[in-house]
C-alpha atoms as a PDB file:
ATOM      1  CA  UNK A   1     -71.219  88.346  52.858  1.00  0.00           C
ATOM      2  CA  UNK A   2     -70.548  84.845  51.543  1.00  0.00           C
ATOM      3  CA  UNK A   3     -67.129  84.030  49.805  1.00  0.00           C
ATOM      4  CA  UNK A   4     -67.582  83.398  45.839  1.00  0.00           C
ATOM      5  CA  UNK A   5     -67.603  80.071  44.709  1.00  0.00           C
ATOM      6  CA  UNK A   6     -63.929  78.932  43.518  1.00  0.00           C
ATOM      7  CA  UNK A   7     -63.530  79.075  39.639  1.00  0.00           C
ATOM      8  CA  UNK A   8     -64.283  76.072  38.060  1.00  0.00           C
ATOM      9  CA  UNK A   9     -60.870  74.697  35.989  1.00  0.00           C
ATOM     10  CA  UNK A  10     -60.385  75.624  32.537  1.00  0.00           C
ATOM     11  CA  UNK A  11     -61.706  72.644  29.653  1.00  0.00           C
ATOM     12  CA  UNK A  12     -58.227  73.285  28.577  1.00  0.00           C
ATOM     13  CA  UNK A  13     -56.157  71.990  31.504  1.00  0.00           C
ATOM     14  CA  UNK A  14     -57.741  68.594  31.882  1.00  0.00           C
ATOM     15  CA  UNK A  15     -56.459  67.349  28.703  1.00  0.00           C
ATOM     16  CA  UNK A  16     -53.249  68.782  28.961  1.00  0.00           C
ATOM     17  CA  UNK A  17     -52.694  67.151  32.179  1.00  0.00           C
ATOM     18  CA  UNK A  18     -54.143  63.723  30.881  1.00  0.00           C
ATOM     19  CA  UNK A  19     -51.215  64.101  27.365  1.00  0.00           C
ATOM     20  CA  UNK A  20     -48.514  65.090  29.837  1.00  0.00           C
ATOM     21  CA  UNK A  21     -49.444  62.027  32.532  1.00  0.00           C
ATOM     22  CA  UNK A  22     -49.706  59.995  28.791  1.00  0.00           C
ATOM     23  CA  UNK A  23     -46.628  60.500  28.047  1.00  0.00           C
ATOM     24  CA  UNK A  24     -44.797  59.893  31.357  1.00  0.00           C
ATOM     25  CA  UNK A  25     -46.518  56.593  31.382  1.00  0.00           C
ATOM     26  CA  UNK A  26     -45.535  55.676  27.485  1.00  0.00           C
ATOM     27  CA  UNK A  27     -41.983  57.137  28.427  1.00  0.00           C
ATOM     28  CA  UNK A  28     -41.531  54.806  31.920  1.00  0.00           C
ATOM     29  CA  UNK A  29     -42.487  52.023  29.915  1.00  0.00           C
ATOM     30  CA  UNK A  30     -40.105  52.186  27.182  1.00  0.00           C
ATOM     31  CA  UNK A  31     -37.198  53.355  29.604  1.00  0.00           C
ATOM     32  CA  UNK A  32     -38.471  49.791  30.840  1.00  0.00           C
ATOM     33  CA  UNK A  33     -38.477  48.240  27.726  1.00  0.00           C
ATOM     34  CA  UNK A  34     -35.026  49.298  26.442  1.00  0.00           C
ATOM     35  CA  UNK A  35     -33.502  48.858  29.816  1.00  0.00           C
ATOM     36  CA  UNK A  36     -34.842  44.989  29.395  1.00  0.00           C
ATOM     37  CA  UNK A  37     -34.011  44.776  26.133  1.00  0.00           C
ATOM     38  CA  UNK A  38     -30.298  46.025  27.077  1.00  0.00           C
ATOM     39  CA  UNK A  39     -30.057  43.982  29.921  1.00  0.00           C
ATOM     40  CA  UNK A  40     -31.215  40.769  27.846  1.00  0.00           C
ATOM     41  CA  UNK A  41     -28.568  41.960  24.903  1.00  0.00           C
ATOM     42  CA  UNK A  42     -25.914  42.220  27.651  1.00  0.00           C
ATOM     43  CA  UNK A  43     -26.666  38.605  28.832  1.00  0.00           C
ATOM     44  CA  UNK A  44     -27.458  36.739  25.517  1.00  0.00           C
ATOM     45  CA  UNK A  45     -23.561  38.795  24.010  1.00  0.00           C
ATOM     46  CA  UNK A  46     -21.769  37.704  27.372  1.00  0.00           C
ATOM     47  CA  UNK A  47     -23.343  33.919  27.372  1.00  0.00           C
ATOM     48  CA  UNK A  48     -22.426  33.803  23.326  1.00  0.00           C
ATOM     49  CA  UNK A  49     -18.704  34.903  24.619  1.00  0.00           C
ATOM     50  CA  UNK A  50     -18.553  32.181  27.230  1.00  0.00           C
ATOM     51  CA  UNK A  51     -19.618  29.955  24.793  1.00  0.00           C
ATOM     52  CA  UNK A  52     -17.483  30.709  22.038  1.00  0.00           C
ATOM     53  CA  UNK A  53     -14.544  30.626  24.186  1.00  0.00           C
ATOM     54  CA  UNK A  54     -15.225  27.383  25.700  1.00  0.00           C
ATOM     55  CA  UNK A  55     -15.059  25.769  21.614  1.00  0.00           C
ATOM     56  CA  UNK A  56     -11.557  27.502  21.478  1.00  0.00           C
ATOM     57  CA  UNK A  57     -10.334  26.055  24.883  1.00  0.00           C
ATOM     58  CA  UNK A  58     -11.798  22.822  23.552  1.00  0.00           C
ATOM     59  CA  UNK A  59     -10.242  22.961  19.817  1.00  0.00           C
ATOM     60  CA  UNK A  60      -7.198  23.828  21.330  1.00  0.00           C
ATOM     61  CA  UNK A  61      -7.053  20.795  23.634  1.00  0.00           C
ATOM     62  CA  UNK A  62      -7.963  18.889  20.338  1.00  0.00           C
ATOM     63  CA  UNK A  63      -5.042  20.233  18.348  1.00  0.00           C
ATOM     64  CA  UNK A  64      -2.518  19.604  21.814  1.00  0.00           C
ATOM     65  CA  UNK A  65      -3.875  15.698  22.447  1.00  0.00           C
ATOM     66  CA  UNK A  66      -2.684  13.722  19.712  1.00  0.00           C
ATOM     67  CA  UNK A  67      -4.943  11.995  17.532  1.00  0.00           C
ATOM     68  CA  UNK A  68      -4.919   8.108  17.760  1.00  0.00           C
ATOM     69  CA  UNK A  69      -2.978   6.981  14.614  1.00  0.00           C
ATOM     70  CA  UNK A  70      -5.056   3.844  12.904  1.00  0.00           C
ATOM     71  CA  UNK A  71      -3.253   0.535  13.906  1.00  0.00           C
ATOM     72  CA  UNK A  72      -1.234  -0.636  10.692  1.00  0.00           C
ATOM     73  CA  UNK A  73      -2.620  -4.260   9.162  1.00  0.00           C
ATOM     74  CA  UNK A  74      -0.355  -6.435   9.691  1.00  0.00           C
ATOM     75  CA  UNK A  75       0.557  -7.430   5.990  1.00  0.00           C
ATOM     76  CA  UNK A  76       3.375 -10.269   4.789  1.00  0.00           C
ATOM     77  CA  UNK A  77       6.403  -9.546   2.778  1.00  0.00           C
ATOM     78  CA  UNK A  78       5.705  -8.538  -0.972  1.00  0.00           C
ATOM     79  CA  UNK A  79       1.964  -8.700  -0.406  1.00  0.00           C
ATOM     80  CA  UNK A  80       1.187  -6.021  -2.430  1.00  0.00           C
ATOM     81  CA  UNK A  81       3.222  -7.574  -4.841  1.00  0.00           C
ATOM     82  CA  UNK A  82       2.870  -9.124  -8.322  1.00  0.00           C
ATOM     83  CA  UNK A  83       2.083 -13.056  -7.835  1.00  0.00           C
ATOM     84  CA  UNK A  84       4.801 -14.823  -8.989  1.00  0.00           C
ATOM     85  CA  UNK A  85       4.309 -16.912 -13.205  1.00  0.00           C
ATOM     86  CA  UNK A  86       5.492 -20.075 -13.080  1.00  0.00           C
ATOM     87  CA  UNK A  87       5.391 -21.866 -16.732  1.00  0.00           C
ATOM     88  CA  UNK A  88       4.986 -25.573 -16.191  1.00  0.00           C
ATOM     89  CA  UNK A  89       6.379 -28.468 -18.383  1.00  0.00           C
ATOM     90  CA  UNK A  90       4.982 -31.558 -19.287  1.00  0.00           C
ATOM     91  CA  UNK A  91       6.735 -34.254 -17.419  1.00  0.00           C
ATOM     92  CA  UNK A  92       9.793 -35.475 -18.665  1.00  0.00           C
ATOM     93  CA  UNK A  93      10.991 -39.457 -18.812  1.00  0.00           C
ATOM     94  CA  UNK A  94      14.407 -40.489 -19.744  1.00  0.00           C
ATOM     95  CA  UNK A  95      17.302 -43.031 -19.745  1.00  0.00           C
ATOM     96  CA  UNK A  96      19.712 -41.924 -17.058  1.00  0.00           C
ATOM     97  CA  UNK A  97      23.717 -42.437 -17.914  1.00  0.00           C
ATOM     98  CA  UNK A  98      24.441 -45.030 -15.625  1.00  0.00           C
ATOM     99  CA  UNK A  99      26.727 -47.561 -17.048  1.00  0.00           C
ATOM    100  CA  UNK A 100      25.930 -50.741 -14.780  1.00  0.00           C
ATOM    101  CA  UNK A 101      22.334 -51.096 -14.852  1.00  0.00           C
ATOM    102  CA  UNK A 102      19.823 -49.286 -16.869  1.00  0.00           C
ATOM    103  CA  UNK A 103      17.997 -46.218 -14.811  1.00  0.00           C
ATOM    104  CA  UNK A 104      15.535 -43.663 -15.608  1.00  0.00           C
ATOM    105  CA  UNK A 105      14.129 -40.561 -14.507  1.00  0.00           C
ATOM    106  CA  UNK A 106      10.899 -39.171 -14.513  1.00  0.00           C
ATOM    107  CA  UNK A 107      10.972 -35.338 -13.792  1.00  0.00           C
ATOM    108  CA  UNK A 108       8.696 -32.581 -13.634  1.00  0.00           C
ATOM    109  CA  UNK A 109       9.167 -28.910 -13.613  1.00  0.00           C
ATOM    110  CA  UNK A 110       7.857 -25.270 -13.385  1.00  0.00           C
ATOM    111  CA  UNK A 111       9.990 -22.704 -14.449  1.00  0.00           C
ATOM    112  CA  UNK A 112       9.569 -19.329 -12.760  1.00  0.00           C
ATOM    113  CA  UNK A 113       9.704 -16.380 -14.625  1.00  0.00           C
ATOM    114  CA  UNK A 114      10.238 -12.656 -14.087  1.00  0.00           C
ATOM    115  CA  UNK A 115       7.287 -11.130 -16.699  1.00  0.00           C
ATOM    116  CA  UNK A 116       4.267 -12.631 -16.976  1.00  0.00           C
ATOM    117  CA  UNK A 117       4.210 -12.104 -21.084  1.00  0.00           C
ATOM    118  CA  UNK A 118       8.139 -13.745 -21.073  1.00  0.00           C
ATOM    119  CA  UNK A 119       5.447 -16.452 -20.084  1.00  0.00           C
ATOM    120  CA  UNK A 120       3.396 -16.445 -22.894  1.00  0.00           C
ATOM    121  CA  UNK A 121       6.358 -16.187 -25.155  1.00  0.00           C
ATOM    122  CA  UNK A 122       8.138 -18.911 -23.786  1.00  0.00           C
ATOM    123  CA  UNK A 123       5.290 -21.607 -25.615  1.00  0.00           C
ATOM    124  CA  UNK A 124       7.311 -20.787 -28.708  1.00  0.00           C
ATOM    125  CA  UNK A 125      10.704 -21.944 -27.715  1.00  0.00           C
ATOM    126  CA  UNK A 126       9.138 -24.943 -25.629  1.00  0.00           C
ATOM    127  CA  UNK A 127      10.571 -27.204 -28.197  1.00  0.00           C
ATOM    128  CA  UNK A 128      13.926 -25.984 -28.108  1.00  0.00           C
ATOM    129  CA  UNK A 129      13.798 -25.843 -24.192  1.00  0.00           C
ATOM    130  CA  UNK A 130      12.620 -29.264 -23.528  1.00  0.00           C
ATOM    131  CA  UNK A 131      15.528 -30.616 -25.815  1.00  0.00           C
ATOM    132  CA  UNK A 132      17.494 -28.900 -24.268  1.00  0.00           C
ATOM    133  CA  UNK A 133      16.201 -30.369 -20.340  1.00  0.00           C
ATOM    134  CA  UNK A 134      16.412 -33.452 -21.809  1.00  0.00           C
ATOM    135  CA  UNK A 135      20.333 -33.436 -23.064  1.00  0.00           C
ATOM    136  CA  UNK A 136      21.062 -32.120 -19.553  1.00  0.00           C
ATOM    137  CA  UNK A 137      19.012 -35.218 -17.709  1.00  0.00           C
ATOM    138  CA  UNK A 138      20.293 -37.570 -20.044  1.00  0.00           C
ATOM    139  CA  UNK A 139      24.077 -36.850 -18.880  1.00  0.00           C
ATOM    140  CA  UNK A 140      22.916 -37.202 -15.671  1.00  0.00           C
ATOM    141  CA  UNK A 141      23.571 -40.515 -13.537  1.00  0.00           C
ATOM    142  CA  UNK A 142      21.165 -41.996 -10.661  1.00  0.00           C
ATOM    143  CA  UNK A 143      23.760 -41.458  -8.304  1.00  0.00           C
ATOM    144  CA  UNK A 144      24.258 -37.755  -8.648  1.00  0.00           C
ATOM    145  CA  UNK A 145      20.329 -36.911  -9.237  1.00  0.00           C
ATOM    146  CA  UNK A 146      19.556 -38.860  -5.596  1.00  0.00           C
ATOM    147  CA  UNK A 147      21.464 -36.284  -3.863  1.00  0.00           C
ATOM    148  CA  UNK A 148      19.995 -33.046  -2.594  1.00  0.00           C
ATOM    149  CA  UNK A 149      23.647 -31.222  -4.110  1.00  0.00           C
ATOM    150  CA  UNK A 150      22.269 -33.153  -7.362  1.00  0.00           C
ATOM    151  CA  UNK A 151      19.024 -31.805  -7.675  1.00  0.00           C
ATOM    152  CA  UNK A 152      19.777 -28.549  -6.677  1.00  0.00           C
ATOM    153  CA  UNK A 153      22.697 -28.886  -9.526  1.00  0.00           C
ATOM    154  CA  UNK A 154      20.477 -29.884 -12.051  1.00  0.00           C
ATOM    155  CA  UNK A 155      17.472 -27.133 -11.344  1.00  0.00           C
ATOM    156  CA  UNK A 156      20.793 -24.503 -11.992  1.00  0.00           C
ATOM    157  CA  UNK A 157      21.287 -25.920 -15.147  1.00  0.00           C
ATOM    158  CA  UNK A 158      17.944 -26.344 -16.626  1.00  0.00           C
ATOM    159  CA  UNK A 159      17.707 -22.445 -15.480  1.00  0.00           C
ATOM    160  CA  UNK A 160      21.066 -21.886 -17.470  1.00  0.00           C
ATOM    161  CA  UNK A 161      19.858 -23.565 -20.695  1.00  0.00           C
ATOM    162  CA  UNK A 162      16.313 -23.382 -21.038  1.00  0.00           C
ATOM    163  CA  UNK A 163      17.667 -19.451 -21.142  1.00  0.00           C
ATOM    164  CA  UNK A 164      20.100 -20.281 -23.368  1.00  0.00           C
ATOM    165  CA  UNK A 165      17.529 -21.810 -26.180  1.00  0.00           C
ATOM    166  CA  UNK A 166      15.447 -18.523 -25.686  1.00  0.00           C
ATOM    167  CA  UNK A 167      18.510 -16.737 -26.731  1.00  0.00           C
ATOM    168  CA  UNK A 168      19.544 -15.205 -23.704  1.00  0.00           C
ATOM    169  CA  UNK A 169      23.588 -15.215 -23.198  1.00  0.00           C
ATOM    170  CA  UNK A 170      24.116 -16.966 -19.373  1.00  0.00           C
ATOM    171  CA  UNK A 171      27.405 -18.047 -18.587  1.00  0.00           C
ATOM    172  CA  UNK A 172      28.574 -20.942 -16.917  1.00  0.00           C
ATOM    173  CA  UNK A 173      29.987 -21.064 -13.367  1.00  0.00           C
ATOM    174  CA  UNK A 174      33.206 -22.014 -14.134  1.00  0.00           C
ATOM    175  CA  UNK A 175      32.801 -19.150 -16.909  1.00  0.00           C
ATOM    176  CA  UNK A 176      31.930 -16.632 -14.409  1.00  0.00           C
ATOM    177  CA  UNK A 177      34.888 -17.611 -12.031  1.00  0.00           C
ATOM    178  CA  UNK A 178      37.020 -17.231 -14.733  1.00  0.00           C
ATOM    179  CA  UNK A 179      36.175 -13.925 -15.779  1.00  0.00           C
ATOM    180  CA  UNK A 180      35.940 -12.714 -11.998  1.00  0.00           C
ATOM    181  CA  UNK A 181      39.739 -14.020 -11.598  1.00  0.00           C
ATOM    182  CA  UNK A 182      40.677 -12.238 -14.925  1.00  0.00           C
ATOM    183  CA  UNK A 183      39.432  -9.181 -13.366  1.00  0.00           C
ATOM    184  CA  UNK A 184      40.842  -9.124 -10.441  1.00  0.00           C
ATOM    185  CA  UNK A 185      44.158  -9.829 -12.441  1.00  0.00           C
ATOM    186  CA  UNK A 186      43.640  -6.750 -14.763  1.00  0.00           C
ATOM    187  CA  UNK A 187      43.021  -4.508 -11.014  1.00  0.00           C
ATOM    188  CA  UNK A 188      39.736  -3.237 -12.862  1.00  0.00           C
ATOM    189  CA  UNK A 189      37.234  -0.856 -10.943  1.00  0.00           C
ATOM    190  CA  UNK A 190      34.384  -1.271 -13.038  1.00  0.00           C
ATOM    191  CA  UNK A 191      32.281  -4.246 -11.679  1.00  0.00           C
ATOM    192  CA  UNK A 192      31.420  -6.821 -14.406  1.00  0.00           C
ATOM    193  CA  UNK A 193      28.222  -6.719 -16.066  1.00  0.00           C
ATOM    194  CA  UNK A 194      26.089  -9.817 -14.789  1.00  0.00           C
ATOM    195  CA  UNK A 195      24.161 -11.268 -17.864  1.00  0.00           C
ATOM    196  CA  UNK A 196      20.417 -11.109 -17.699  1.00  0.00           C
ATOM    197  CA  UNK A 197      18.576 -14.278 -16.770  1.00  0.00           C
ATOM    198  CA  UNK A 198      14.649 -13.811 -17.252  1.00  0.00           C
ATOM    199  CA  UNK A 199      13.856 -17.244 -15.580  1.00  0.00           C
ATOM    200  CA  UNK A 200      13.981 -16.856 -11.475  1.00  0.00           C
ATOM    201  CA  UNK A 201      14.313 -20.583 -10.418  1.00  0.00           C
ATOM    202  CA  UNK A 202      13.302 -24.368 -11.395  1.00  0.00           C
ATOM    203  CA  UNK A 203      10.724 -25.503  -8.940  1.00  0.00           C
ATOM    204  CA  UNK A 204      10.292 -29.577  -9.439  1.00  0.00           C
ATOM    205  CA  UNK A 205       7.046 -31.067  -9.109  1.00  0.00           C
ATOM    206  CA  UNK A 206       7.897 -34.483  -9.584  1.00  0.00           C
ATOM    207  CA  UNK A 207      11.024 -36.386  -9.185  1.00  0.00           C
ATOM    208  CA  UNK A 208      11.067 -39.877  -9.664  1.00  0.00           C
ATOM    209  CA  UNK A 209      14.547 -41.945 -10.297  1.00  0.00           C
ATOM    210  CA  UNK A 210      13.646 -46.227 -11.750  1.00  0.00           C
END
């Protein structure tokens, strides 16, 4: 007698076998996925720590190197400075006081003062100042004027009284060395007040002696 035929599998099975294969297939491949994913995190984090600490290694050698300091311009004294205001005079002529032979001078200065609106002011006492230049040149012999000690002389005391007919108070020298030997006399500790002078110097810009 011949064996029966083997049962023929259930419709059921096939499809359960096909889901579960599925699945083991969808599963592999996201155990894949998420193994490459977490493998390219783990890379991208460690290269992003390399780099970040390589810009702290580098700041820090910034900080520790000392940055070049910009070289200084080389600048002259004062340059930054107010430019000095010189007032200039009209040219003065006069008789000189020498007693053999008659001499004149012909003179011209600048006065240099410390405020530019002292300069401005000064065109109201120009009268007064060039009489007073004048009295001072007019005492004044050839002789002592052709010296370098003259000139020098003379620029003090145009200083003095062109100061003087502005209504400043200057004293004279021999003033000053009086009042400097009184004090030492007296023993005092206080220093003497030195009078104001608003005009700096006399700067000639002509000097011619006939």
């Amino acid at each position: 007698m011949s064996a029966a035929p083997a049962a023929a599998p259930a419709d059921g099975d096939a499809p359960k076998k096909g889901k579960k294969k599925l699945i083991i297939i969808l599963a592999a491949v996201a155990v894949l996925l998420l193994g490459g994913g977490g493998a390219a995190f783990f890379v991208m984090k460690k290269n992003a720590a390399e780099a970040e600490a390589a810009a702290e290694e580098g700041g820090e050698e910034e900080h520790a190197k000392p940055a070049k300091s910009a070289k200084k311009p080389a600048h002259g004294k004062d340059e930054h400075a107010a430019p000095p205001t010189f007032v200039p005079l009209d040219p003065f002529v006069v008789n000189l006081a020498d007693k053999d032979e008659e001499r004149y001078a012909q003179v011209g200065v600048s006065l240099q003062v410390d405020d530019p609106k002292l300069g401005e002011e000064m065109k109201a006492y120009m009268p007064a100042i060039r009489n007073a230049i004048l009295l001072i040149l007019s005492h004044k012999s050839s002789t002592e004027l052709l010296t370098a000690e003259g000139k020098q002389q003379l620029a003090e005391e145009i200083r003095r009284e062109a100061a003087r007919a502005m209504g400043y108070e200057v004293e004279d020298p021999e003033e000053e060395e009086a009042a400097e030997d009184t004090a030492k006399k007296k023993k005092k500790k206080k220093r003497r007040v030195e009078l104001y002078n608003p005009i700096v110097q006399v700067a000639y810009s002509s000097f011619i002696i006939q």
